[in-house]
C-alpha atoms as a PDB file:
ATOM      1  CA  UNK A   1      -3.881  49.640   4.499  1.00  0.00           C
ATOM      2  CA  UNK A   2      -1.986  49.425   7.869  1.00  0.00           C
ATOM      3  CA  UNK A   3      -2.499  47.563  10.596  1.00  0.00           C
ATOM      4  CA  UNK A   4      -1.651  47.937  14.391  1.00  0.00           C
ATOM      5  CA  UNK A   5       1.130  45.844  16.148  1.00  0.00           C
ATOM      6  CA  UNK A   6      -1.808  44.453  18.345  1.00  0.00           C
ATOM      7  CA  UNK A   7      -3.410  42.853  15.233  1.00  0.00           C
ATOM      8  CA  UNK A   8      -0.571  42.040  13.740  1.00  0.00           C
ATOM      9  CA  UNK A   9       0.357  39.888  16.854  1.00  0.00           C
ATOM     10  CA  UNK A  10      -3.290  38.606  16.163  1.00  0.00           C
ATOM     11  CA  UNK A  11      -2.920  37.550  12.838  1.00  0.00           C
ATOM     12  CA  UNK A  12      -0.073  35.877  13.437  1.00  0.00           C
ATOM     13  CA  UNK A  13      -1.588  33.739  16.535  1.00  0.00           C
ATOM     14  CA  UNK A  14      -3.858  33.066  14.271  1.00  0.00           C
ATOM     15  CA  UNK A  15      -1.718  31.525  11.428  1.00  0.00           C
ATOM     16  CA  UNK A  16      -0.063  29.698  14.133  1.00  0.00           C
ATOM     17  CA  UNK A  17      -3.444  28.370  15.720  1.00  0.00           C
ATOM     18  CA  UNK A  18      -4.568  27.237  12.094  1.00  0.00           C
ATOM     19  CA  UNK A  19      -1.462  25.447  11.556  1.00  0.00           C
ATOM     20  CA  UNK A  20      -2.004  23.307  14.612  1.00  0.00           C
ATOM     21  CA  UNK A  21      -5.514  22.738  13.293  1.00  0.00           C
ATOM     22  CA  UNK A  22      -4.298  21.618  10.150  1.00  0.00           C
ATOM     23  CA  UNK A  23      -3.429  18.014  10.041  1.00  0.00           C
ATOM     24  CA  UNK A  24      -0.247  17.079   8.151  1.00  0.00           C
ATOM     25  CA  UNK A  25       0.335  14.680   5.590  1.00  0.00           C
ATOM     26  CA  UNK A  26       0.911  12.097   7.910  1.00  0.00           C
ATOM     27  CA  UNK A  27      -2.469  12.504   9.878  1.00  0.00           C
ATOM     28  CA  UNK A  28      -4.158  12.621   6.614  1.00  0.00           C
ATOM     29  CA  UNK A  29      -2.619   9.152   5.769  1.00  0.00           C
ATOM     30  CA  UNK A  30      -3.863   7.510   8.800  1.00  0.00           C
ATOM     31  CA  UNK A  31      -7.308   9.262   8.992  1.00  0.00           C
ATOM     32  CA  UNK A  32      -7.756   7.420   5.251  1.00  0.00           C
ATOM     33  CA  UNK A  33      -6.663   3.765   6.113  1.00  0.00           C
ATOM     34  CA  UNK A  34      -8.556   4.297   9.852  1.00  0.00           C
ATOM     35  CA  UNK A  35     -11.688   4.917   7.504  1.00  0.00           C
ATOM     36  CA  UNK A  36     -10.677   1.931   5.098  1.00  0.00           C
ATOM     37  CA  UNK A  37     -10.263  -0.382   7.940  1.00  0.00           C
ATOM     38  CA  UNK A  38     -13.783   0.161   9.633  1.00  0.00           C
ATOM     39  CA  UNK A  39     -14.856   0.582   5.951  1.00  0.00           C
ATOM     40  CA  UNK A  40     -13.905  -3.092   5.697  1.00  0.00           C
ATOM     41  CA  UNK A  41     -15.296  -4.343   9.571  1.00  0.00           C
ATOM     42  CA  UNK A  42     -18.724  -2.839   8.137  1.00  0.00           C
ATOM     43  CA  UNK A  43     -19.048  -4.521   4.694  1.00  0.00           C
ATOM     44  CA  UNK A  44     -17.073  -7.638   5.315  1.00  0.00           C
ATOM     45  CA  UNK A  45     -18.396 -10.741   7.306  1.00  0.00           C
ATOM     46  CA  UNK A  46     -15.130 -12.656   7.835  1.00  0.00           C
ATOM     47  CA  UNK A  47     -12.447 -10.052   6.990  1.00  0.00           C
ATOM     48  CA  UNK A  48      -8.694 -11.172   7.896  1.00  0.00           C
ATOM     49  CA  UNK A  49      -5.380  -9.118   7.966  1.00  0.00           C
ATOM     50  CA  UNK A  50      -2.435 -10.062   6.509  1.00  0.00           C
ATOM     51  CA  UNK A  51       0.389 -10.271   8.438  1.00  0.00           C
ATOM     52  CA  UNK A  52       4.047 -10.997   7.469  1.00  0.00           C
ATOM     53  CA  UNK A  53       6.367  -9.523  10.311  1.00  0.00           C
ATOM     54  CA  UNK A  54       7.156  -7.059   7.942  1.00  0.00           C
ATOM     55  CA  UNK A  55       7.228  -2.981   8.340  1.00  0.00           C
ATOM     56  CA  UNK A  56       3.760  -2.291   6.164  1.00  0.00           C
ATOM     57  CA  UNK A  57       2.221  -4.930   8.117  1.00  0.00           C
ATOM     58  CA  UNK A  58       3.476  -3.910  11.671  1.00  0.00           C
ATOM     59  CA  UNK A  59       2.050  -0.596  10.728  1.00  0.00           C
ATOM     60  CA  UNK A  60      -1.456  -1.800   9.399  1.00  0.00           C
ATOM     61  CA  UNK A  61      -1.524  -3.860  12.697  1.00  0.00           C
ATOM     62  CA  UNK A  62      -0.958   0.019  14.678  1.00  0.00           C
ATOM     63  CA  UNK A  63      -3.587   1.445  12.274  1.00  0.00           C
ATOM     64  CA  UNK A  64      -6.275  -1.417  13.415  1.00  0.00           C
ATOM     65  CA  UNK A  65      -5.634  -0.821  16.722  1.00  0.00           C
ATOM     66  CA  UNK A  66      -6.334   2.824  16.573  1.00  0.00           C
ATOM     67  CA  UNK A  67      -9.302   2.262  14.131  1.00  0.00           C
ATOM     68  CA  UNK A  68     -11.134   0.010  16.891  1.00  0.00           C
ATOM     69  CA  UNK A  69     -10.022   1.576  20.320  1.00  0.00           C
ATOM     70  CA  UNK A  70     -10.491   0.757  22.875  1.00  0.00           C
ATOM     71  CA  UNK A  71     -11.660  -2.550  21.780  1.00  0.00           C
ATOM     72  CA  UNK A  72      -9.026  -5.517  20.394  1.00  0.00           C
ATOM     73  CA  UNK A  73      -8.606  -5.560  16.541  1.00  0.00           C
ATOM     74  CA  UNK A  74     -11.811  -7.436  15.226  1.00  0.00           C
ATOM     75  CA  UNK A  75     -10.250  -9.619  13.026  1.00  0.00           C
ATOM     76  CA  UNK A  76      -7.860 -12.388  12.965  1.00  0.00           C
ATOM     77  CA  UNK A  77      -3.734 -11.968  11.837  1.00  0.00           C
ATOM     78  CA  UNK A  78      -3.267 -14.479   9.355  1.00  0.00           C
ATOM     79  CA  UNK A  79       0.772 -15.106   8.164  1.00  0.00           C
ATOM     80  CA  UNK A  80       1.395 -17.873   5.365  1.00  0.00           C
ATOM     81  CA  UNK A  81       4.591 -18.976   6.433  1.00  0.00           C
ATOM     82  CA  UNK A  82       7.062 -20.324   3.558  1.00  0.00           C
ATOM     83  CA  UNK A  83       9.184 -22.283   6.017  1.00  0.00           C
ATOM     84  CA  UNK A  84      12.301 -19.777   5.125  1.00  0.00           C
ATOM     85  CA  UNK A  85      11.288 -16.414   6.969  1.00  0.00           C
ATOM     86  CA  UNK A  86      13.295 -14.619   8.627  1.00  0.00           C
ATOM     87  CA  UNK A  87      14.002 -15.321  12.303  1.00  0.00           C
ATOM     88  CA  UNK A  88      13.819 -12.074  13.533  1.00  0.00           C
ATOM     89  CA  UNK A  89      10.346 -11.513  11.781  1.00  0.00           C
ATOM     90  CA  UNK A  90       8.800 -15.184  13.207  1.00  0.00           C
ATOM     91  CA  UNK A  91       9.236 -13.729  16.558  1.00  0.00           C
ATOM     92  CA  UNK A  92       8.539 -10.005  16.223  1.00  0.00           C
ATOM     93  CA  UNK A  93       5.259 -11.765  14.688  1.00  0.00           C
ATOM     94  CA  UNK A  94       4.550 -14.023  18.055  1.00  0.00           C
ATOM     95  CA  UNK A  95       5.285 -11.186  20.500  1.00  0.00           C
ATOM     96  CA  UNK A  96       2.642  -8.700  18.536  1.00  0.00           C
ATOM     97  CA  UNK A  97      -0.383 -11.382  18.379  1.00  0.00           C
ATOM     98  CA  UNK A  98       0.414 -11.870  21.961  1.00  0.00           C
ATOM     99  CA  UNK A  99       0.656  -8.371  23.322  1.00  0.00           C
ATOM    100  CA  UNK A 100      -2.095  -6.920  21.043  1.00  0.00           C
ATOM    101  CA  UNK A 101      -4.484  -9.755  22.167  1.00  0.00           C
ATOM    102  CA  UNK A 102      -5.114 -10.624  18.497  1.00  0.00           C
ATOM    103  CA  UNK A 103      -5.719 -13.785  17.520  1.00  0.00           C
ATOM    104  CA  UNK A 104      -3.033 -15.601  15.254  1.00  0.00           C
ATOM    105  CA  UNK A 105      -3.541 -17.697  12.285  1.00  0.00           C
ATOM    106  CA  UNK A 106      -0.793 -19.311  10.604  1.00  0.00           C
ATOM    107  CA  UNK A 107      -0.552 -22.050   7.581  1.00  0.00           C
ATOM    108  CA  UNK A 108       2.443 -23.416   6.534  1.00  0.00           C
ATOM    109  CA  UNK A 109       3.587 -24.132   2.673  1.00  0.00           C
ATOM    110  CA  UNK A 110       5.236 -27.282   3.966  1.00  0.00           C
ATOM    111  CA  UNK A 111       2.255 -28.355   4.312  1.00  0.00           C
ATOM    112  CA  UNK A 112       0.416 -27.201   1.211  1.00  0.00           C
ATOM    113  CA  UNK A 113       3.083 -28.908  -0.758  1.00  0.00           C
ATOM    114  CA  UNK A 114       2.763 -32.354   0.920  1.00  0.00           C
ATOM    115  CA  UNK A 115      -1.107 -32.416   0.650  1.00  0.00           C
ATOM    116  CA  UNK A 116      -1.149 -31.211  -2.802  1.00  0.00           C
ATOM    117  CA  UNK A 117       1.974 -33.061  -3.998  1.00  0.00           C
ATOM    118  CA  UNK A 118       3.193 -29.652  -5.641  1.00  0.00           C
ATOM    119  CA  UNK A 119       6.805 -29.644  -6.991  1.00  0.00           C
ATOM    120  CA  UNK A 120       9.592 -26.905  -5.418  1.00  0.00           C
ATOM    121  CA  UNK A 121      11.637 -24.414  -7.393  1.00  0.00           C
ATOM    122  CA  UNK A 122      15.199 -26.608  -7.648  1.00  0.00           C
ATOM    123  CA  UNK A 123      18.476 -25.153  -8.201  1.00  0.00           C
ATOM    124  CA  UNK A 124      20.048 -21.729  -8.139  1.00  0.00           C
ATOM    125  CA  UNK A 125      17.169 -19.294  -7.143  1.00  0.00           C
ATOM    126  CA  UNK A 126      14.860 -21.694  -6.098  1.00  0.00           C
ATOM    127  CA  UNK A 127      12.227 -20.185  -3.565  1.00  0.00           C
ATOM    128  CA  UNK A 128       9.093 -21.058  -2.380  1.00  0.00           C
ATOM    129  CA  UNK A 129       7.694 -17.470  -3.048  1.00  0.00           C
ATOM    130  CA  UNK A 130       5.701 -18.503  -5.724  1.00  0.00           C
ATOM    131  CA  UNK A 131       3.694 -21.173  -3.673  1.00  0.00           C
ATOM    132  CA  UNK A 132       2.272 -18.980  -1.258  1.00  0.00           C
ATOM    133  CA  UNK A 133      -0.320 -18.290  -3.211  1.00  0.00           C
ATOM    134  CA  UNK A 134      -1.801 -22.084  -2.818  1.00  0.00           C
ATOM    135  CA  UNK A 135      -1.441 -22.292   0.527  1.00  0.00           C
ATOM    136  CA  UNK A 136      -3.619 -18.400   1.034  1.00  0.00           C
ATOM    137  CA  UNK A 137      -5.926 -19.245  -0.904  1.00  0.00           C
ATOM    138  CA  UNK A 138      -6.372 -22.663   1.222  1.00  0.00           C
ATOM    139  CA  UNK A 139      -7.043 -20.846   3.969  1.00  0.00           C
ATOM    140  CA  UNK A 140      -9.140 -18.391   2.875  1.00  0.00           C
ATOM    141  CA  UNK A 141     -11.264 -20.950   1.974  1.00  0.00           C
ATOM    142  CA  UNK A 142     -10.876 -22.910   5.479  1.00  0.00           C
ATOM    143  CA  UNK A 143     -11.882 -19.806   7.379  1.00  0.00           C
ATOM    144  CA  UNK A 144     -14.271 -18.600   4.342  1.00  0.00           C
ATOM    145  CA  UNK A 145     -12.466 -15.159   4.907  1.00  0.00           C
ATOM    146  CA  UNK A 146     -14.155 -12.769   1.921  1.00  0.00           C
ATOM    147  CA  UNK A 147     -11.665  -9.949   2.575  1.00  0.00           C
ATOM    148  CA  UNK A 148      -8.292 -10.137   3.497  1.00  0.00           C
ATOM    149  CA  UNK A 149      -6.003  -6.573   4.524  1.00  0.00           C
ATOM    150  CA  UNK A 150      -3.247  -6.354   3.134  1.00  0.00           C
ATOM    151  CA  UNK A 151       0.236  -3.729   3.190  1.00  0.00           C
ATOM    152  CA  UNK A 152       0.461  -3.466  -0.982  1.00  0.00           C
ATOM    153  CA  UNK A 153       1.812  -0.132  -1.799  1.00  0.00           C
ATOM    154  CA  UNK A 154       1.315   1.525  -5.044  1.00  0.00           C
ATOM    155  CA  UNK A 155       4.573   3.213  -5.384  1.00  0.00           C
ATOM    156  CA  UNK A 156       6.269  -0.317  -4.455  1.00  0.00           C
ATOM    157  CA  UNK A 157       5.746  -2.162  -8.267  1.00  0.00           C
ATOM    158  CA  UNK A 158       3.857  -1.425 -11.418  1.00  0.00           C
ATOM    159  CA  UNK A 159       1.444  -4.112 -11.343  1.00  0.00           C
ATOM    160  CA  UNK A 160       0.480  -2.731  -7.821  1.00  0.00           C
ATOM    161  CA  UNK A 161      -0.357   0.531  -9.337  1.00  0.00           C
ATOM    162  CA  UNK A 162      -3.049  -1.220 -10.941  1.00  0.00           C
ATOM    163  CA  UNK A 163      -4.926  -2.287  -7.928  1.00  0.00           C
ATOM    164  CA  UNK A 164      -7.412  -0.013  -6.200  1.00  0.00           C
ATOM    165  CA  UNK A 165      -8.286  -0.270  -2.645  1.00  0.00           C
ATOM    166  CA  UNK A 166     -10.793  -2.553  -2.710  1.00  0.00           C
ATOM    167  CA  UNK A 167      -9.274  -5.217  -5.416  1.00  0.00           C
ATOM    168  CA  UNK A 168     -12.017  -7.875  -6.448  1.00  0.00           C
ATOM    169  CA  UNK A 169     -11.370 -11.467  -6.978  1.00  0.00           C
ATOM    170  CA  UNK A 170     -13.333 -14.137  -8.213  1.00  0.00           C
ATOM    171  CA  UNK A 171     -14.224 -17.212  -6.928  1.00  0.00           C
ATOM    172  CA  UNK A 172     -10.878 -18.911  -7.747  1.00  0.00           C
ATOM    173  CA  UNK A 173      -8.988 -16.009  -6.128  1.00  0.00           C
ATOM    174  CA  UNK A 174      -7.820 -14.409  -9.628  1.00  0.00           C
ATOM    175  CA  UNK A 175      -7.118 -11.231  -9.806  1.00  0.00           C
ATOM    176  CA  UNK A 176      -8.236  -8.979 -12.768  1.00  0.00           C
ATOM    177  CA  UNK A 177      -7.258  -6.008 -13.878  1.00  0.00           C
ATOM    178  CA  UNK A 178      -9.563  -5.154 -16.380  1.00  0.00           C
ATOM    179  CA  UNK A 179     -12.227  -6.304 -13.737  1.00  0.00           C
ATOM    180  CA  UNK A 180     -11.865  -3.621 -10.901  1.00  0.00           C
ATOM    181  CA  UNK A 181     -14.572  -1.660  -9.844  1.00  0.00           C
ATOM    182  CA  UNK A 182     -14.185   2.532  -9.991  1.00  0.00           C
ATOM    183  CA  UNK A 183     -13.609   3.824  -6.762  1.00  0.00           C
ATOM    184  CA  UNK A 184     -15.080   7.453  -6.431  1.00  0.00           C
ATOM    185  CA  UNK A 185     -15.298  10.226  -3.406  1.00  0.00           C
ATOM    186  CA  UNK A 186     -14.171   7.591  -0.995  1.00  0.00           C
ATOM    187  CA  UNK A 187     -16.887   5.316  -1.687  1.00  0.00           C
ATOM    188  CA  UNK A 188     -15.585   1.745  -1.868  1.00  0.00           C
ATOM    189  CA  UNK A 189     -18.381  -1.135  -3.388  1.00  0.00           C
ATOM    190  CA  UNK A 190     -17.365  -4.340  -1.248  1.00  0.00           C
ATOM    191  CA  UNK A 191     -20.123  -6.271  -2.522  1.00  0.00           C
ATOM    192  CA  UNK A 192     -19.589  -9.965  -3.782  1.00  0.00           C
ATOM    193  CA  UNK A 193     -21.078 -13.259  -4.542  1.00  0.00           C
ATOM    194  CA  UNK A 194     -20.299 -16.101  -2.472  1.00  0.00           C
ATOM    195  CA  UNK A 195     -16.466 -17.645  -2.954  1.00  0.00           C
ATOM    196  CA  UNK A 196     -15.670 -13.896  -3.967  1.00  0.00           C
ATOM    197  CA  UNK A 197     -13.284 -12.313  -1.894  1.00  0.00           C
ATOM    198  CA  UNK A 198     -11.750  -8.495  -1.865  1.00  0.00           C
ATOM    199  CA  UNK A 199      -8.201  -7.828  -0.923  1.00  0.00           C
ATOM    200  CA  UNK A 200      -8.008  -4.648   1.052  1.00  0.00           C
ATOM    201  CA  UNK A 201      -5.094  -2.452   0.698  1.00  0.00           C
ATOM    202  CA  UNK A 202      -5.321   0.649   3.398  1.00  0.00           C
ATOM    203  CA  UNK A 203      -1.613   1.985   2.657  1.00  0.00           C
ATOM    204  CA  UNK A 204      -2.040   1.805  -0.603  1.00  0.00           C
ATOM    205  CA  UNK A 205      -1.510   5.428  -1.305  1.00  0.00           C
ATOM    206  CA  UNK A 206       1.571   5.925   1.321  1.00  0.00           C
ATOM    207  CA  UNK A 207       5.211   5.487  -0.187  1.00  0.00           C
ATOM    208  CA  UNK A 208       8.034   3.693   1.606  1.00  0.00           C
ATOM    209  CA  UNK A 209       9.062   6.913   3.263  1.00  0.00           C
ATOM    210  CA  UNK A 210       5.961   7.743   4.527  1.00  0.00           C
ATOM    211  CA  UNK A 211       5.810   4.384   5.874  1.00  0.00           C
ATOM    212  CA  UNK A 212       8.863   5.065   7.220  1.00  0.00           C
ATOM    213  CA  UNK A 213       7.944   8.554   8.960  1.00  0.00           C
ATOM    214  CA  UNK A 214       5.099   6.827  10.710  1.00  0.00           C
ATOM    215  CA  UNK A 215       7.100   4.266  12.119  1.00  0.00           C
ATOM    216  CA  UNK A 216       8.928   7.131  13.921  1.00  0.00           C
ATOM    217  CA  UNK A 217       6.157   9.131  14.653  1.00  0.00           C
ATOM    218  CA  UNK A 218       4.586   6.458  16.633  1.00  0.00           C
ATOM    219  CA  UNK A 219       7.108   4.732  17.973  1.00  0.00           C
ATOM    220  CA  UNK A 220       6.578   1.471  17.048  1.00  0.00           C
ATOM    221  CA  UNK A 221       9.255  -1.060  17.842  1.00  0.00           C
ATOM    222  CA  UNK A 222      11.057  -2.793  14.876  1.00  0.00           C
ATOM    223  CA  UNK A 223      12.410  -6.488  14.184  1.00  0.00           C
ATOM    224  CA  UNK A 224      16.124  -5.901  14.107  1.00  0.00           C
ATOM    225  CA  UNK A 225      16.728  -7.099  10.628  1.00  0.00           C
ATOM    226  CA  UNK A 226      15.609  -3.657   9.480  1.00  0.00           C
ATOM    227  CA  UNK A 227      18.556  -1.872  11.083  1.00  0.00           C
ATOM    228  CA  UNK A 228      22.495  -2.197   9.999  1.00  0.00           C
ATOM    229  CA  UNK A 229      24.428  -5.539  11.633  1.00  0.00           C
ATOM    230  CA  UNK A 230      27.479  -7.152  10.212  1.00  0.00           C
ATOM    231  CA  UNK A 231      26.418 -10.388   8.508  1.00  0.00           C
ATOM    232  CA  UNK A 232      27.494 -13.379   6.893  1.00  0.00           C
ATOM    233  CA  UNK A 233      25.692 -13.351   3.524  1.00  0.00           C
ATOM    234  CA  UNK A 234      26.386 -14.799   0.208  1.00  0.00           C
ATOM    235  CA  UNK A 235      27.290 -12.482  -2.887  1.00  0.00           C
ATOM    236  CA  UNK A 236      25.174 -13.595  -5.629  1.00  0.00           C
ATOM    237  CA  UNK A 237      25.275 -11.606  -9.242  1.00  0.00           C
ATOM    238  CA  UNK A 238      25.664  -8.509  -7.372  1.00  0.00           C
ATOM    239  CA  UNK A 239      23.007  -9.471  -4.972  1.00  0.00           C
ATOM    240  CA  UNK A 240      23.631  -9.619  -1.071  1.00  0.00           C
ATOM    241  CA  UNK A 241      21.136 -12.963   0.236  1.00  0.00           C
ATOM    242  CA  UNK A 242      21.500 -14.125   3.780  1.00  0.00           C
ATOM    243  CA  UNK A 243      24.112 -16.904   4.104  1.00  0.00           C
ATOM    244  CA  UNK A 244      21.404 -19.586   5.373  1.00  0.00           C
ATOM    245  CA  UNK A 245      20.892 -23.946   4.411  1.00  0.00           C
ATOM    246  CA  UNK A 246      17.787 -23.201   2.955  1.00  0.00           C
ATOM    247  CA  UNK A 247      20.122 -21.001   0.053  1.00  0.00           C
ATOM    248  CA  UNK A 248      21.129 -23.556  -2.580  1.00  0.00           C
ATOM    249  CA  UNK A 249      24.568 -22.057  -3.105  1.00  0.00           C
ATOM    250  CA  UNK A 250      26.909 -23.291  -6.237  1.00  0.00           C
ATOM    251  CA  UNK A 251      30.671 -22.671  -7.093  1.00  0.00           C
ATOM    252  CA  UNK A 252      30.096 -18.794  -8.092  1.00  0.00           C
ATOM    253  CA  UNK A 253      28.746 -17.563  -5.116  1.00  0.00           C
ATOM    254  CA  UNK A 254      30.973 -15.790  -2.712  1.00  0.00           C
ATOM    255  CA  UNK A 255      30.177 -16.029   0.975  1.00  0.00           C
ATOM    256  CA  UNK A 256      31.223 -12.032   2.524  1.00  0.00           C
ATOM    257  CA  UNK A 257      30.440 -10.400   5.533  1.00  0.00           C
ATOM    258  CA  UNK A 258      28.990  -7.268   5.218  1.00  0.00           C
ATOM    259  CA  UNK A 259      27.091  -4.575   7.044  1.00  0.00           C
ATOM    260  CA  UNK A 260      23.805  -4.681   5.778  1.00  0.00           C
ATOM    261  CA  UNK A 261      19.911  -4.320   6.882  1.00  0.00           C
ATOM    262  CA  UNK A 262      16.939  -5.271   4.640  1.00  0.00           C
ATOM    263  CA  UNK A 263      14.758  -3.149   3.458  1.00  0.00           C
ATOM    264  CA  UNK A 264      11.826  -5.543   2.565  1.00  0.00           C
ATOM    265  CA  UNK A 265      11.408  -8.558   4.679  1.00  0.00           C
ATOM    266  CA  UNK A 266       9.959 -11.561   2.585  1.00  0.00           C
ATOM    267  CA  UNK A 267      11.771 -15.434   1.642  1.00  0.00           C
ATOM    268  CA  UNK A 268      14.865 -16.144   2.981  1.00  0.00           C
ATOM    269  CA  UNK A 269      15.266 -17.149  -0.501  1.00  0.00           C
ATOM    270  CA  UNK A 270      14.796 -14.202  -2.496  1.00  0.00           C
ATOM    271  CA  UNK A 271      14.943 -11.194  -0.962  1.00  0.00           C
ATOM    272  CA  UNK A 272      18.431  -9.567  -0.808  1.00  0.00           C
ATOM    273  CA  UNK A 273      19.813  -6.809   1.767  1.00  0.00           C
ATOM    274  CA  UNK A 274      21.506  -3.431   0.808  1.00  0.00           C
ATOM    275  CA  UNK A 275      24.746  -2.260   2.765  1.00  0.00           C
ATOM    276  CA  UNK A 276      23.876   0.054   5.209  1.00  0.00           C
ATOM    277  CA  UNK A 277      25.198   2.329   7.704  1.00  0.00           C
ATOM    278  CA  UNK A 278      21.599   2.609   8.963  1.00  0.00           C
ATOM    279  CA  UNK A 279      21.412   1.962  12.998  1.00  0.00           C
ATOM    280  CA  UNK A 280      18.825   4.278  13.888  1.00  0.00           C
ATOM    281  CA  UNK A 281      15.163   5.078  12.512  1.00  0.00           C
ATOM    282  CA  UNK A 282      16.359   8.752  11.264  1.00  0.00           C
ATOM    283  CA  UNK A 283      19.378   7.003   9.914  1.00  0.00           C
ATOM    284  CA  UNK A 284      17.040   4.182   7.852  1.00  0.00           C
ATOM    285  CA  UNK A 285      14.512   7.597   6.639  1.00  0.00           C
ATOM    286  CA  UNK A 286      18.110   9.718   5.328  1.00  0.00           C
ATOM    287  CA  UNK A 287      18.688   6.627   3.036  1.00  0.00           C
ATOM    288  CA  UNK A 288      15.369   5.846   2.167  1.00  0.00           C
ATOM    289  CA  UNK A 289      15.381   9.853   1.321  1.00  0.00           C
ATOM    290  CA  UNK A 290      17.855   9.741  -1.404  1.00  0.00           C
ATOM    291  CA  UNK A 291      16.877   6.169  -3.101  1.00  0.00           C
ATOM    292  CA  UNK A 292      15.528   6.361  -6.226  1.00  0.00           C
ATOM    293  CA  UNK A 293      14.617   2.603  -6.254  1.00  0.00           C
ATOM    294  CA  UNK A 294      12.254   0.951  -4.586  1.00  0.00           C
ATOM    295  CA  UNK A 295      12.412  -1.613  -2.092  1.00  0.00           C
ATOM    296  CA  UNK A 296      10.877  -4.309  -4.204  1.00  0.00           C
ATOM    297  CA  UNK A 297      12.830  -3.020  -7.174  1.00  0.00           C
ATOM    298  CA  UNK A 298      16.051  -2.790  -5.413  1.00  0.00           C
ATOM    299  CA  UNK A 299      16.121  -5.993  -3.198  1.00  0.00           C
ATOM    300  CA  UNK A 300      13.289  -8.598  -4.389  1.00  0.00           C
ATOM    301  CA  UNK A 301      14.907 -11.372  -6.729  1.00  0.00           C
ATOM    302  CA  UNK A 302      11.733 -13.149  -7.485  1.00  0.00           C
ATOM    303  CA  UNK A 303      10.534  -9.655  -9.146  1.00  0.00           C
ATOM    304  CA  UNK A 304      13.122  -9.364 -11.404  1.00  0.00           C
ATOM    305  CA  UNK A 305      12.529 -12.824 -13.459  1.00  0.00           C
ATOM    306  CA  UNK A 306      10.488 -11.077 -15.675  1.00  0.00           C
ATOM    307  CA  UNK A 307       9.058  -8.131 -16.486  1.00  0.00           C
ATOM    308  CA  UNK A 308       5.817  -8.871 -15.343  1.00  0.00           C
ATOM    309  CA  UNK A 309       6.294 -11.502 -12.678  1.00  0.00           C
ATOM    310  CA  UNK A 310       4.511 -10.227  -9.859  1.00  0.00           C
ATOM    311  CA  UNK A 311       1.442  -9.064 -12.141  1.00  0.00           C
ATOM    312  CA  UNK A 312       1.331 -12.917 -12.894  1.00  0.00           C
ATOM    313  CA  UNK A 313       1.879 -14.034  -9.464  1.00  0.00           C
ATOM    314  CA  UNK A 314      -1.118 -11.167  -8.746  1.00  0.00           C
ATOM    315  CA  UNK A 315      -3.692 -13.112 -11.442  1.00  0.00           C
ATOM    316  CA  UNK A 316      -2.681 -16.573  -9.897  1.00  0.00           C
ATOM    317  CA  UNK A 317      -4.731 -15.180  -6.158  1.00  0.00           C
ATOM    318  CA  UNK A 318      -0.615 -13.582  -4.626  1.00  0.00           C
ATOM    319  CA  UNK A 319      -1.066 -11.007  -2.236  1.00  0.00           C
END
């Protein structure tokens, strides 16, 4: 059967106009964790978000805002500060709350391990990763919070795999896998006793690179960490840490300087940088493009202990 040139031309307007209808991948992304987020301000009485400075948590911070235009985000930023963050991430952190209008909620470990007399990590390694979890699950008690948002990807660890969107806890914050509830169609069952709480995980379904992607789609400003600088940093078994006091360093380590960015930003302690000729978003997304390891996998020491440390860390109430 032939056609005419005229509807020809039409068919092809056509194809074009459906292929502006059709959203990508991206605006599928958002559309989910948009619906997750006001999926959590309707079941959820005291919900809370997460917040570490970091790039999954700067972007579930954009996501809130666009979920609850053209009010302010509904729910407080909470950030359990370890005492050895990252500079660049503290104030990237203060500048948000204050220019979003959010309100900011932050609990120190320092001060966990003074009132609960808890003993720190010593020698080579040491970090204070480990005692976050005392110190959220404080404060979700304080502020009887019974959900808290977090940025936990799937594609960043195994034992996150595990986790569906809505991950139960129980009453002493555990986390169990056996114990999650089937999530089908969309339809997420936030209902709980009282001391129960559900950690909420809107990006769980994105990878790094999509992250990534979004981050240049939108625009969103960055802490500078992310992005290649010559720094001091201390060569440790092959690891690159940032050459800081809080490092307990001992005759093997090797203090360099480097060019390097992170690609995770947690502890001071234990989370190591990869050399990097990175200075630009589309620079960061070409690497990230190529890697075959993830971030967690590639740069997070306190992950690597064992083989299932953060799946522990997960029963014990971690993120």
């Amino acid at each position: 059967m032939s056609i005419s040139v005229t509807e020809a031309s039409g068919l092809l307007n056509s194809d074009a106009l459906q292929s502006r209808r059709t959203p990508d991948y991206l605006d599928q992304l958002e559309a989910e964790a948009i619906y997750i987020m006001r999926e959590v301000a309707g079941q959820f009485e005291r919900p809370a978000l997460l917040f570490s400075g970091g790039k999954d948590s700067i972007t579930l911070v954009h996501l809130a805002q666009k979920a609850f235009a053209p009010g302010k985000i509904p729910f407080p930023l909470v950030h359990v500060d370890t005492g050895h963050n990252f500079a660049e991430a503290i104030s990237y952190r203060d500048n948000l709350a204050e220019t979003t209008g959010a309100r900011l909620i932050v609990r120190f470990v320092e001060d966990t391990i003074k009132a609960k007399g808890l003993k720190e990590q010593t020698g080579k390694n040491a970090s204070r990763n480990w005692l976050q979890t005392y110190t959220l699950l404080d404060t979700i008690e304080e502020f009887e919070f019974d959900a808290c948002i977090g940025g936990a990807r799937r594609d960043e660890e195994k034992a996150r795999a595990k986790e569906r969107i809505f991950s139960f806890r129980d009453e002493f914050g555990q986390w169990d896998p056996k114990r999650q509830r089937p999530e089908l169609w969309n339809l997420f069952n936030g209902r709980i006793q009282k001391g129960e709480n559900v950690r909420v995980f809107p990006i769980s379904n994105w990878t790094e690179l999509d992250v990534w992607n979004y981050l240049k789609r939108e625009n969103i400003t960055l802490p500078s960490i992310y992005f290649a600088h010559q720094r001091e940093m201390i060569l440790r078994d092959g690891k690159l840490l940032y050459n800081t006091p809080v490092i307990e360093k001992d005759s093997e380590d090797q203090i360099v300087t480097r060019q390097v960015r992170f690609r995770t930003v947690g502890d001071m302690t234990c989370t190591a940088a990869v050399e990097s000729d990175a200075f630009t978003l589309d620079e960061v997304i070409a690497e990230i493009a190529v890697s075959r390891i993830s971030e967690r996998g590639e740069t997070r020491i306190d992950d690597q202990q064992t083989e299932a440390a953060m799946e522990d860390r997960k029963k014990g109430g971690y993120f």
